[in-house]
C-alpha atoms as a PDB file:
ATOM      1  CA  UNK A   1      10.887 -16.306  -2.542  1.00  0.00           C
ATOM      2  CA  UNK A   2      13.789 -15.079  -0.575  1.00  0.00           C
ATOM      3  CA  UNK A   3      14.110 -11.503  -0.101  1.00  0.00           C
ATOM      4  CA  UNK A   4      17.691 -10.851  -1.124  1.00  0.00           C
ATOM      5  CA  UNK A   5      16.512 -12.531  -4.800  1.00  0.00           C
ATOM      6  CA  UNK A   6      13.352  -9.722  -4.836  1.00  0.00           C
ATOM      7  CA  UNK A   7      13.183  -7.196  -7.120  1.00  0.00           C
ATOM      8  CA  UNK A   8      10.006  -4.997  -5.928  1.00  0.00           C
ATOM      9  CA  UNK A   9       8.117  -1.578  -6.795  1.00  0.00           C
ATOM     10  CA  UNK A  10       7.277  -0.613  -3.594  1.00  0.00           C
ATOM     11  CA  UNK A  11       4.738   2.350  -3.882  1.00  0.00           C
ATOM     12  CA  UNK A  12       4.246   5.109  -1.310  1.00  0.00           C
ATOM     13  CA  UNK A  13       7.521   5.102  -0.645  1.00  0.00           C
ATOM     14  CA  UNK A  14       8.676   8.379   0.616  1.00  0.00           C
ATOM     15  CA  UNK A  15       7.426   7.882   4.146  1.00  0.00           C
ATOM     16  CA  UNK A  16       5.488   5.758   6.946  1.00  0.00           C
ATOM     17  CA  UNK A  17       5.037   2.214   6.264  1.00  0.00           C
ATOM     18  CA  UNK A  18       6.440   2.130   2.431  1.00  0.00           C
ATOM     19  CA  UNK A  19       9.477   3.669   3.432  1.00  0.00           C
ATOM     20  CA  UNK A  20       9.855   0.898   5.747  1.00  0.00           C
ATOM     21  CA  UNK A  21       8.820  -1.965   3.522  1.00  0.00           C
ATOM     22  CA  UNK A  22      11.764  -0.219   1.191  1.00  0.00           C
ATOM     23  CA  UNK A  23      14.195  -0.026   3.770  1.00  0.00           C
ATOM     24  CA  UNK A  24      14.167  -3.457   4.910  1.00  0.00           C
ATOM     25  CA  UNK A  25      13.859  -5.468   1.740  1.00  0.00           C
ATOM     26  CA  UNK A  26      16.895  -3.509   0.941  1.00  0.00           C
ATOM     27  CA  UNK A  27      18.166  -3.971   4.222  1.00  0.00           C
ATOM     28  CA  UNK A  28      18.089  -8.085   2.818  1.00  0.00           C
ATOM     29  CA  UNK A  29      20.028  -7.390  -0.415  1.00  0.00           C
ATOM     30  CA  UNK A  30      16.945  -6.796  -2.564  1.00  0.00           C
ATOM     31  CA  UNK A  31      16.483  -4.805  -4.983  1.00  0.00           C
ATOM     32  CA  UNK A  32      13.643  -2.113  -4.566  1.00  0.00           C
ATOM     33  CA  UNK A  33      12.270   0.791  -6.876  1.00  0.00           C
ATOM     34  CA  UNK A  34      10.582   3.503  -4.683  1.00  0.00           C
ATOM     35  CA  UNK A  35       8.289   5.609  -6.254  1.00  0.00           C
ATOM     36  CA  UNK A  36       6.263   8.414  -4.729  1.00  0.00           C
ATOM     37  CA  UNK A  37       4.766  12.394  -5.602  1.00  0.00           C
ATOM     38  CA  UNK A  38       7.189  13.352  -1.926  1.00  0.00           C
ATOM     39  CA  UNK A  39      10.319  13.887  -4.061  1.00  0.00           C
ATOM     40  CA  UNK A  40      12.164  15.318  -0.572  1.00  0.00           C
ATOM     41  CA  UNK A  41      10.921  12.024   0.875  1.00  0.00           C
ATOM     42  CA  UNK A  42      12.428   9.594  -2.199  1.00  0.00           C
ATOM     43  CA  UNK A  43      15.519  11.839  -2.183  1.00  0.00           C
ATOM     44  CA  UNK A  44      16.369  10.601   1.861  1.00  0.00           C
ATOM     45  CA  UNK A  45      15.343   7.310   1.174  1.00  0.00           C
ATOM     46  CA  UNK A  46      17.926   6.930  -1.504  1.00  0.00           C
ATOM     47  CA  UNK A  47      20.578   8.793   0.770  1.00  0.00           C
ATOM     48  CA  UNK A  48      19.534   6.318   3.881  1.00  0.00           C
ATOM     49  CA  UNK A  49      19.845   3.415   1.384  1.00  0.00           C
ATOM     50  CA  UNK A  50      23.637   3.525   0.869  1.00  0.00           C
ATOM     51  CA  UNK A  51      24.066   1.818   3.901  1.00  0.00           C
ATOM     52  CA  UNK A  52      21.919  -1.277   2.918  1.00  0.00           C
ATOM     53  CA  UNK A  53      23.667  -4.676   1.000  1.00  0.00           C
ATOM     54  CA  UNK A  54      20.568  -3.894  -1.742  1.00  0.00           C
ATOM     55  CA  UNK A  55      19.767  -1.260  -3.722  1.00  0.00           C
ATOM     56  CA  UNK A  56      16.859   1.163  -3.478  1.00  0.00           C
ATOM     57  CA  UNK A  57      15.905   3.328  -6.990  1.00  0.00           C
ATOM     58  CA  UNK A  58      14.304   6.355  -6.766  1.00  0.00           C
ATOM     59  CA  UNK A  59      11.507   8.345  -9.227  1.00  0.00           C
ATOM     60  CA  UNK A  60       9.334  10.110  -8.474  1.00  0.00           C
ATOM     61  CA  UNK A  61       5.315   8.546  -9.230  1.00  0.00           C
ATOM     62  CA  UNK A  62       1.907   9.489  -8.835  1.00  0.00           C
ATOM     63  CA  UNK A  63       0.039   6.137  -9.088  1.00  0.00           C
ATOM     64  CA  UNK A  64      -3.248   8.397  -9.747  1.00  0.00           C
ATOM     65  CA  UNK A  65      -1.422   9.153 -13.515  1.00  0.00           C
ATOM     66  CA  UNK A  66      -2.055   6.142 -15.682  1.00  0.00           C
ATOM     67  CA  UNK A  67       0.909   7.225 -17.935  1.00  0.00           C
ATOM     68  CA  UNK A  68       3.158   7.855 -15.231  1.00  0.00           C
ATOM     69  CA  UNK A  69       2.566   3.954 -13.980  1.00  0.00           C
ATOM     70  CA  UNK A  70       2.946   2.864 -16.964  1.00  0.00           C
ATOM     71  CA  UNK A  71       6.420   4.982 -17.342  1.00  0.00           C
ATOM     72  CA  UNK A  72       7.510   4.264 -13.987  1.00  0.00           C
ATOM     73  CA  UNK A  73       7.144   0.362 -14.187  1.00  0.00           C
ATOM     74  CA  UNK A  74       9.402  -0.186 -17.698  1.00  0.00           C
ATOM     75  CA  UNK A  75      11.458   1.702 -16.120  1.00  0.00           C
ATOM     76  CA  UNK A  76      12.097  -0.109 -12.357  1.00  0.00           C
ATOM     77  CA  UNK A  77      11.936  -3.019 -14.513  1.00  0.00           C
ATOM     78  CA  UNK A  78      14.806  -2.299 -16.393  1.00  0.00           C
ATOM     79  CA  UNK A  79      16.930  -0.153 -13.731  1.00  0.00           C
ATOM     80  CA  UNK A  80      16.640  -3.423 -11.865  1.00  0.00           C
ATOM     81  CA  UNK A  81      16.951  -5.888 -14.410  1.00  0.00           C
ATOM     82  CA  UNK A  82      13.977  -7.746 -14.136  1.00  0.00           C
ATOM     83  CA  UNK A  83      10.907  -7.663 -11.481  1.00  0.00           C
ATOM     84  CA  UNK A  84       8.828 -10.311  -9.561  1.00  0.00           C
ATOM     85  CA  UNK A  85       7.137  -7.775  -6.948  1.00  0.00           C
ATOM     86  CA  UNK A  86       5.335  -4.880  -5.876  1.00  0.00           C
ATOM     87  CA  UNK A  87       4.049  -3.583  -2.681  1.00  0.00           C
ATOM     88  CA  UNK A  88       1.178  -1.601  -3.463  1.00  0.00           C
ATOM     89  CA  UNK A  89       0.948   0.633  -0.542  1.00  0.00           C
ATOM     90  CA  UNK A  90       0.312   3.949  -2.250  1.00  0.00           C
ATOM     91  CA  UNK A  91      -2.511   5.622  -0.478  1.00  0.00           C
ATOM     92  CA  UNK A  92      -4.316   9.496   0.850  1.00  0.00           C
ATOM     93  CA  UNK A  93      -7.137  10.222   3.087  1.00  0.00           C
ATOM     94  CA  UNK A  94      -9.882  12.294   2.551  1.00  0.00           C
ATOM     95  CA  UNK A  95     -11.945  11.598   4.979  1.00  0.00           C
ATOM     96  CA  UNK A  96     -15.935  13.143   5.798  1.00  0.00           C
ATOM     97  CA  UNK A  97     -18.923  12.126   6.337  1.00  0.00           C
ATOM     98  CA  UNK A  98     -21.106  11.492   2.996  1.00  0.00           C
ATOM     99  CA  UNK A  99     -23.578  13.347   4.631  1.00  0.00           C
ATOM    100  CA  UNK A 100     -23.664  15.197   7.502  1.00  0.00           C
ATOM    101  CA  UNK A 101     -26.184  18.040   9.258  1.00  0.00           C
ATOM    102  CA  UNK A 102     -24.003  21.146  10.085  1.00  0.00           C
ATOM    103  CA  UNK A 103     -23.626  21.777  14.148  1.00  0.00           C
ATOM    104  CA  UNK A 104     -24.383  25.609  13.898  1.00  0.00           C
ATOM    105  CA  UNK A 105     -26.608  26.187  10.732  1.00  0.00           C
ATOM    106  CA  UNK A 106     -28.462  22.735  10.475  1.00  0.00           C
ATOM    107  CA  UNK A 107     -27.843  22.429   6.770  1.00  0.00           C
ATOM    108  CA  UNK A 108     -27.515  19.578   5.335  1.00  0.00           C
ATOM    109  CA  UNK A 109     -23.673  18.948   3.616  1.00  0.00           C
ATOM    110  CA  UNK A 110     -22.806  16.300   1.502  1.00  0.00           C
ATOM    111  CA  UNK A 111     -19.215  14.648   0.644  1.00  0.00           C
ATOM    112  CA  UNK A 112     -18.270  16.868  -2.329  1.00  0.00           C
ATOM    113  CA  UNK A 113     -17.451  14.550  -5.818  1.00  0.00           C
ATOM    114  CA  UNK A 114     -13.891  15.371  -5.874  1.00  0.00           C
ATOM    115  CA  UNK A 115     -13.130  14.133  -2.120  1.00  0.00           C
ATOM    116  CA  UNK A 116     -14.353  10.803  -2.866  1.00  0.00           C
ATOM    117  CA  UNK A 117     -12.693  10.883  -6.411  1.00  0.00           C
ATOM    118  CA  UNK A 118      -9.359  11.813  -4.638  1.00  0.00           C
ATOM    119  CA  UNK A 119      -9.192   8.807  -2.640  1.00  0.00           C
ATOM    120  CA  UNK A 120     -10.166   6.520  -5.465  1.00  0.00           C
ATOM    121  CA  UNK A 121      -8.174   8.047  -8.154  1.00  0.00           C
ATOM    122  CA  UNK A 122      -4.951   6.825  -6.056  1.00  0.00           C
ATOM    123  CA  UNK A 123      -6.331   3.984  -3.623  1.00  0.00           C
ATOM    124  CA  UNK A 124      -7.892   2.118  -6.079  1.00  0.00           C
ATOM    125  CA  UNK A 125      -7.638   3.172  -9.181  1.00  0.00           C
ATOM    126  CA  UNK A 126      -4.001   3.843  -9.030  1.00  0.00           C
ATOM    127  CA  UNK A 127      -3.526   0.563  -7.372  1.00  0.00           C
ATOM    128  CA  UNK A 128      -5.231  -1.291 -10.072  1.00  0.00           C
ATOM    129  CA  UNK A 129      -3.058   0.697 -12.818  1.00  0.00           C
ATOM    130  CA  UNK A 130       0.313  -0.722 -10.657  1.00  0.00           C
ATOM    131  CA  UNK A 131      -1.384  -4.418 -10.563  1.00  0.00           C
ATOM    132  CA  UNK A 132      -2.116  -3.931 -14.589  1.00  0.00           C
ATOM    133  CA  UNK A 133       1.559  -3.136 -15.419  1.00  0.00           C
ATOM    134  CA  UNK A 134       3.448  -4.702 -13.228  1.00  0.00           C
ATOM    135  CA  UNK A 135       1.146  -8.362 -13.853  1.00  0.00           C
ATOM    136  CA  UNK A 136       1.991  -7.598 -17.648  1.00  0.00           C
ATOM    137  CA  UNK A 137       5.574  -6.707 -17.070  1.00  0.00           C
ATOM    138  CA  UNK A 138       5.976  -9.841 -15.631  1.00  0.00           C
ATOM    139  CA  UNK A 139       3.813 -12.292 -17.843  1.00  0.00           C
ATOM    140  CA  UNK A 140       6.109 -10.652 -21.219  1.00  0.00           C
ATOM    141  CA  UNK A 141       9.324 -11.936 -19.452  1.00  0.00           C
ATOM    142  CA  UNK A 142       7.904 -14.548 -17.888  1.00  0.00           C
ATOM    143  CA  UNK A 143       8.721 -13.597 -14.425  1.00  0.00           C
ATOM    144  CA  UNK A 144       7.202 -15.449 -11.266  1.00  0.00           C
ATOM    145  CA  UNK A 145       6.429 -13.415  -8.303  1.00  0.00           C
ATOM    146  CA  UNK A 146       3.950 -11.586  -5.856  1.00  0.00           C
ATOM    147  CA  UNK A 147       1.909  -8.579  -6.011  1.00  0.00           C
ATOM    148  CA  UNK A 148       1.084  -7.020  -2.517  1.00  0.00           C
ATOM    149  CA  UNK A 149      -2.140  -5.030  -2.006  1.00  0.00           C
ATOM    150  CA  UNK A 150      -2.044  -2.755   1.085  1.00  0.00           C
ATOM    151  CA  UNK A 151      -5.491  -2.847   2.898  1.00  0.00           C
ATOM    152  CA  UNK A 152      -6.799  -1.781   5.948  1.00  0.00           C
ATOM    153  CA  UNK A 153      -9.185  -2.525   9.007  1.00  0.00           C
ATOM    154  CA  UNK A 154     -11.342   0.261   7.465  1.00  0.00           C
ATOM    155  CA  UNK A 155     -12.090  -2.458   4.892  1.00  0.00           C
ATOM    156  CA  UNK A 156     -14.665  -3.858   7.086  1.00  0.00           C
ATOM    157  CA  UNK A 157     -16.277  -0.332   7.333  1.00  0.00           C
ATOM    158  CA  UNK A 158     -15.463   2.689   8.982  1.00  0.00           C
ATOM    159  CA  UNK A 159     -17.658   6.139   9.650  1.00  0.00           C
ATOM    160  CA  UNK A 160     -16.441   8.840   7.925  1.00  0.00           C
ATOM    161  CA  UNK A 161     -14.233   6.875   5.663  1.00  0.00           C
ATOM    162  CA  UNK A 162     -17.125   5.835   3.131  1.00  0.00           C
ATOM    163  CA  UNK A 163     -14.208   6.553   0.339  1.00  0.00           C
ATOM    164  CA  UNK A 164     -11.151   4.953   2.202  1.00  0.00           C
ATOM    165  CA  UNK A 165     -12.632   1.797   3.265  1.00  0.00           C
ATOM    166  CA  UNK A 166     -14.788   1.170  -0.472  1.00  0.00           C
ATOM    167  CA  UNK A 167     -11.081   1.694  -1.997  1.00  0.00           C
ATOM    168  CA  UNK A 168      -9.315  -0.907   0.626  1.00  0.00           C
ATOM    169  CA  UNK A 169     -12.134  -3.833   0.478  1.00  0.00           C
ATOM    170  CA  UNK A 170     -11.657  -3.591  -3.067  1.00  0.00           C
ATOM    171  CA  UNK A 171      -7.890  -4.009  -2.538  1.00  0.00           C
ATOM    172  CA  UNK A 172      -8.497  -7.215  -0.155  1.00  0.00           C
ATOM    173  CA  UNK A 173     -11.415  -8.666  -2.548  1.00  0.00           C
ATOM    174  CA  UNK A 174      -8.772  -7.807  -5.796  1.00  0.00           C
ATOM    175  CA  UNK A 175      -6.302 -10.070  -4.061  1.00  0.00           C
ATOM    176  CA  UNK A 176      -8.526 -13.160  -4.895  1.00  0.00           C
ATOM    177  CA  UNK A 177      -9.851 -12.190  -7.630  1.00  0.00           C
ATOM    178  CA  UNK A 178      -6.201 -11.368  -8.911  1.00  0.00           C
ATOM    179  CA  UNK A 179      -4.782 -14.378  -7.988  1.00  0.00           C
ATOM    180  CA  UNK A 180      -6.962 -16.634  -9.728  1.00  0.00           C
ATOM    181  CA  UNK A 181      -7.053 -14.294 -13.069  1.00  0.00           C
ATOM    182  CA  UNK A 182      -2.765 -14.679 -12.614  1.00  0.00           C
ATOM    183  CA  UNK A 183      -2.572 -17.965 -11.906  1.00  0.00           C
ATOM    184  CA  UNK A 184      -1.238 -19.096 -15.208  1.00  0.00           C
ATOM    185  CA  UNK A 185       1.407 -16.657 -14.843  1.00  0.00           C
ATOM    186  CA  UNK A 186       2.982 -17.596 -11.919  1.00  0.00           C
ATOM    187  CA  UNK A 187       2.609 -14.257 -10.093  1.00  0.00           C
ATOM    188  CA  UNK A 188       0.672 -14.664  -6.606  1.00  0.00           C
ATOM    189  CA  UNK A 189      -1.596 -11.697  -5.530  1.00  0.00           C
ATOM    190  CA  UNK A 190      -2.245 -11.228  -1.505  1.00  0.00           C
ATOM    191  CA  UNK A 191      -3.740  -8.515   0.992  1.00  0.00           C
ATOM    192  CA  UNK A 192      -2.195  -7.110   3.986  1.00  0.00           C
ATOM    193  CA  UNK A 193      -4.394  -5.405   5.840  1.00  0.00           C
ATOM    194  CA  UNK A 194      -2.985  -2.809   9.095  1.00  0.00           C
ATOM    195  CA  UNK A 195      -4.569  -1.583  11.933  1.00  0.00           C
ATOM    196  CA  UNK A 196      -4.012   1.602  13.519  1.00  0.00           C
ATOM    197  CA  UNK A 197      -0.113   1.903  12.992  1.00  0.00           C
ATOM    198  CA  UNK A 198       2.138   4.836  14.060  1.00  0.00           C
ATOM    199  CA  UNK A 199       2.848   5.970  10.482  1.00  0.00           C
ATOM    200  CA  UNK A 200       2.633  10.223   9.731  1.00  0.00           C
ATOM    201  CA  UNK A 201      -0.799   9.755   8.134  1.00  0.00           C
ATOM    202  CA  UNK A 202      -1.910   8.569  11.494  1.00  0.00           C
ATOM    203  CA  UNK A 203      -0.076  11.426  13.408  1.00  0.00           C
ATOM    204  CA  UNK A 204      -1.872  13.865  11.519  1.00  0.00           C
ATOM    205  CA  UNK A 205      -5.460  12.167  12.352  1.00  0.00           C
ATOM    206  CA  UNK A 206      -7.709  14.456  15.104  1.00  0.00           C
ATOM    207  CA  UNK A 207      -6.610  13.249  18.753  1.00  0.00           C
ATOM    208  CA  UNK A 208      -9.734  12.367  20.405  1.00  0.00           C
ATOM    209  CA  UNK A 209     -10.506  10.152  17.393  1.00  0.00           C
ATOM    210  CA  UNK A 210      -6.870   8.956  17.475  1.00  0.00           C
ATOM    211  CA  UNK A 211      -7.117   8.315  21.186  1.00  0.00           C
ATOM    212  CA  UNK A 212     -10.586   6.518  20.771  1.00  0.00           C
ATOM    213  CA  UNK A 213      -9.378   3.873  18.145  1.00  0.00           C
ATOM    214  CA  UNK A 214      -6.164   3.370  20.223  1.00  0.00           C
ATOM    215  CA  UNK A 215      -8.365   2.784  23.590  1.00  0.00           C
ATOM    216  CA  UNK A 216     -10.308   0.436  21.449  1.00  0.00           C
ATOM    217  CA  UNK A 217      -7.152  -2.294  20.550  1.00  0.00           C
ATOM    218  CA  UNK A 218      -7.117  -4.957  22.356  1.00  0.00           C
ATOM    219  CA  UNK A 219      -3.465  -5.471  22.275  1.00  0.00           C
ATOM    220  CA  UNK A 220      -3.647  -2.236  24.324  1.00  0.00           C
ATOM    221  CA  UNK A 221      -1.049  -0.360  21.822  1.00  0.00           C
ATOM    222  CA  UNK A 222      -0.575   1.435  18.197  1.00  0.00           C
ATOM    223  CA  UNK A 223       1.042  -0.618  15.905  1.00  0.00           C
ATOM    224  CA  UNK A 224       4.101   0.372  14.529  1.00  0.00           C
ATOM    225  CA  UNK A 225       5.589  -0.247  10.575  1.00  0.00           C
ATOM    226  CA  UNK A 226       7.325  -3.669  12.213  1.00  0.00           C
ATOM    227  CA  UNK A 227       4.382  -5.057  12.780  1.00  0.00           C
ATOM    228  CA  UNK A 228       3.158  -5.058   9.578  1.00  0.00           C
ATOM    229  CA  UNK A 229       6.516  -5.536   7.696  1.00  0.00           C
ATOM    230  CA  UNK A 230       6.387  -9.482   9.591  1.00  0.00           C
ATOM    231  CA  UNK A 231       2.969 -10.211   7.592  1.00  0.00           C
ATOM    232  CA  UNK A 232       4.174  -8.345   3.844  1.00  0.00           C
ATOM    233  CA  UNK A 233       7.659 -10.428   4.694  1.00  0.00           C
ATOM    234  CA  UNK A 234       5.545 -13.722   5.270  1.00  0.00           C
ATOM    235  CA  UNK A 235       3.332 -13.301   2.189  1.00  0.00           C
ATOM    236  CA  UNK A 236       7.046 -12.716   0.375  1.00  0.00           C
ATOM    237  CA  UNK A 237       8.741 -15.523   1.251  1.00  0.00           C
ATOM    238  CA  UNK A 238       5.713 -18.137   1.863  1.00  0.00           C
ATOM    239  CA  UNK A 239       4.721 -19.426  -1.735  1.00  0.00           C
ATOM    240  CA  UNK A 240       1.663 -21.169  -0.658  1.00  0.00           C
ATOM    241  CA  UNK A 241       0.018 -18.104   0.710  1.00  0.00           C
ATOM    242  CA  UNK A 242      -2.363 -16.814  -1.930  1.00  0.00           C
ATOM    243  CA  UNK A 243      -5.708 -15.484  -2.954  1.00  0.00           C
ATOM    244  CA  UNK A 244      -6.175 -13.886   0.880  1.00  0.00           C
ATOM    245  CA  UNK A 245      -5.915 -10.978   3.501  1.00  0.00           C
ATOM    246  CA  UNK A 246      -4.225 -10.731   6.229  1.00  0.00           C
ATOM    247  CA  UNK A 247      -5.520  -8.586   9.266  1.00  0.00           C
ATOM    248  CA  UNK A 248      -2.627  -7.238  11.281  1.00  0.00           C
ATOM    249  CA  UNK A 249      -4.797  -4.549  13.394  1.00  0.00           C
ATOM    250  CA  UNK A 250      -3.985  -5.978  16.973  1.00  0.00           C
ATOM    251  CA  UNK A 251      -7.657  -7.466  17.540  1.00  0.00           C
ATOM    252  CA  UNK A 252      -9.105  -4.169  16.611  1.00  0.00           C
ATOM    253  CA  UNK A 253     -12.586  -4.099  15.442  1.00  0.00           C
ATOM    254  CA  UNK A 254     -14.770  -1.487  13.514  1.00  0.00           C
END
């Protein structure tokens, strides 16, 4: 696929790496809708987007909502004309230890239901919802195309992130499984998976952890949103890529 032909959902798109993905497909002469719950964040994408040879549309979506996905992808589909992509980057933290022994009382505190439910409502749940739709979307007009799951290195397993990293393995495993249940359809369905990457979700992280996973890359840097755009513009425009994950984390293990 080239980009400038693209016609992509590109969730998560108010800010850090979506924004990006947004701005540069755009930036190519593709067409992108941008959906997000940051309505302040959609509203200065759009504004920054008048300077780009494509066109980015803007409505406000939390994947989380199974009627709202369904909503929001008729309508990018038809605001666009057509679609044959989505970059499903939508994602939260909430992360905690599932069970943990408090430092001044010694009681014993578990991960309450709702923060793991939080992060699986939208990670992976929400994601799923955005594959769903957008797979069907494409089958009824018999559109070709690729569906991009956003991972992460916390796929492989990551303290504190017991409901972060369940929700992004099952976003790389998906990818296969996906691609072979699409197959027949034409539509492709890939992984990206990113590393510690400047983005605000990582800005907001506590600095001594921040500073520990940084110390630990071997690449001896953060990433930053370019360095993942280069792998979700490969697994665009390369049609025999398929089925896996890519780990763009800078030779960062956890």
């Amino acid at each position: 696929m080239q980009l400038q032909d693209t016609k992509f959902i590109v969730t998560g798109a108010a800010s850090g790496l979506g924004r990006h993905y947004a701005e540069r497909l755009a930036e190519a002469g593709a067409q992108v809708a941008a959906g997000d719950v940051n309505e302040e964040g959609l509203a200065s994408l759009a504004e920054a987007s008048k300077a780009f040879s494509g066109r980015i549309h803007t409505r406000k979506l939390n994947v989380g909502v199974e009627a709202e996905v369904t909503s929001f992808v008729s309508w990018a589909a038809e605001a666009m004309g057509g679609l044959n992509g989505l970059i499903n980057n939508a994602g939260i933290l909430r992360d905690g230890l599932l069970v943990k022994k408090d430092r001044n009382t010694g009681a014993i505190v578990k991960m309450s239901a709702a923060q793991w439910q939080a992060v699986i409502d939208v990670n992976l749940t929400g994601a799923t919802y955005m594959v769903r739709d957008v797979a069907a979307n494409m089958a009824e007009k018999g559109s070709k195309g690729v569906i991009i799951n956003i991972s992460s290195v916390a796929r492989h397993g990551n303290r504190g992130q017991s409901n972060y990293s369940a929700a992004k393995a099952a976003l790389a495993v998906n990818a296969r499984t996906w691609s072979l249940e699409f197959a027949p359809l034409g539509i492709r369905v890939v992984a990206v998976a990113p590393g510690m990457v400047e983005t605000p979700m990582t800005q907001g992280m506590n600095q001594k952890a921040r500073d520990a996973l940084v110390a630990a890359i071997p690449c001896g840097r953060i990433g930053v949103p370019e360095d993942i755009w280069l792998a979700v513009k490969f697994a665009i425009e390369c049609e025999y890529f398929n089925g896996r994950c890519i780990d763009v984390d800078g030779g960062l293990s956890m």
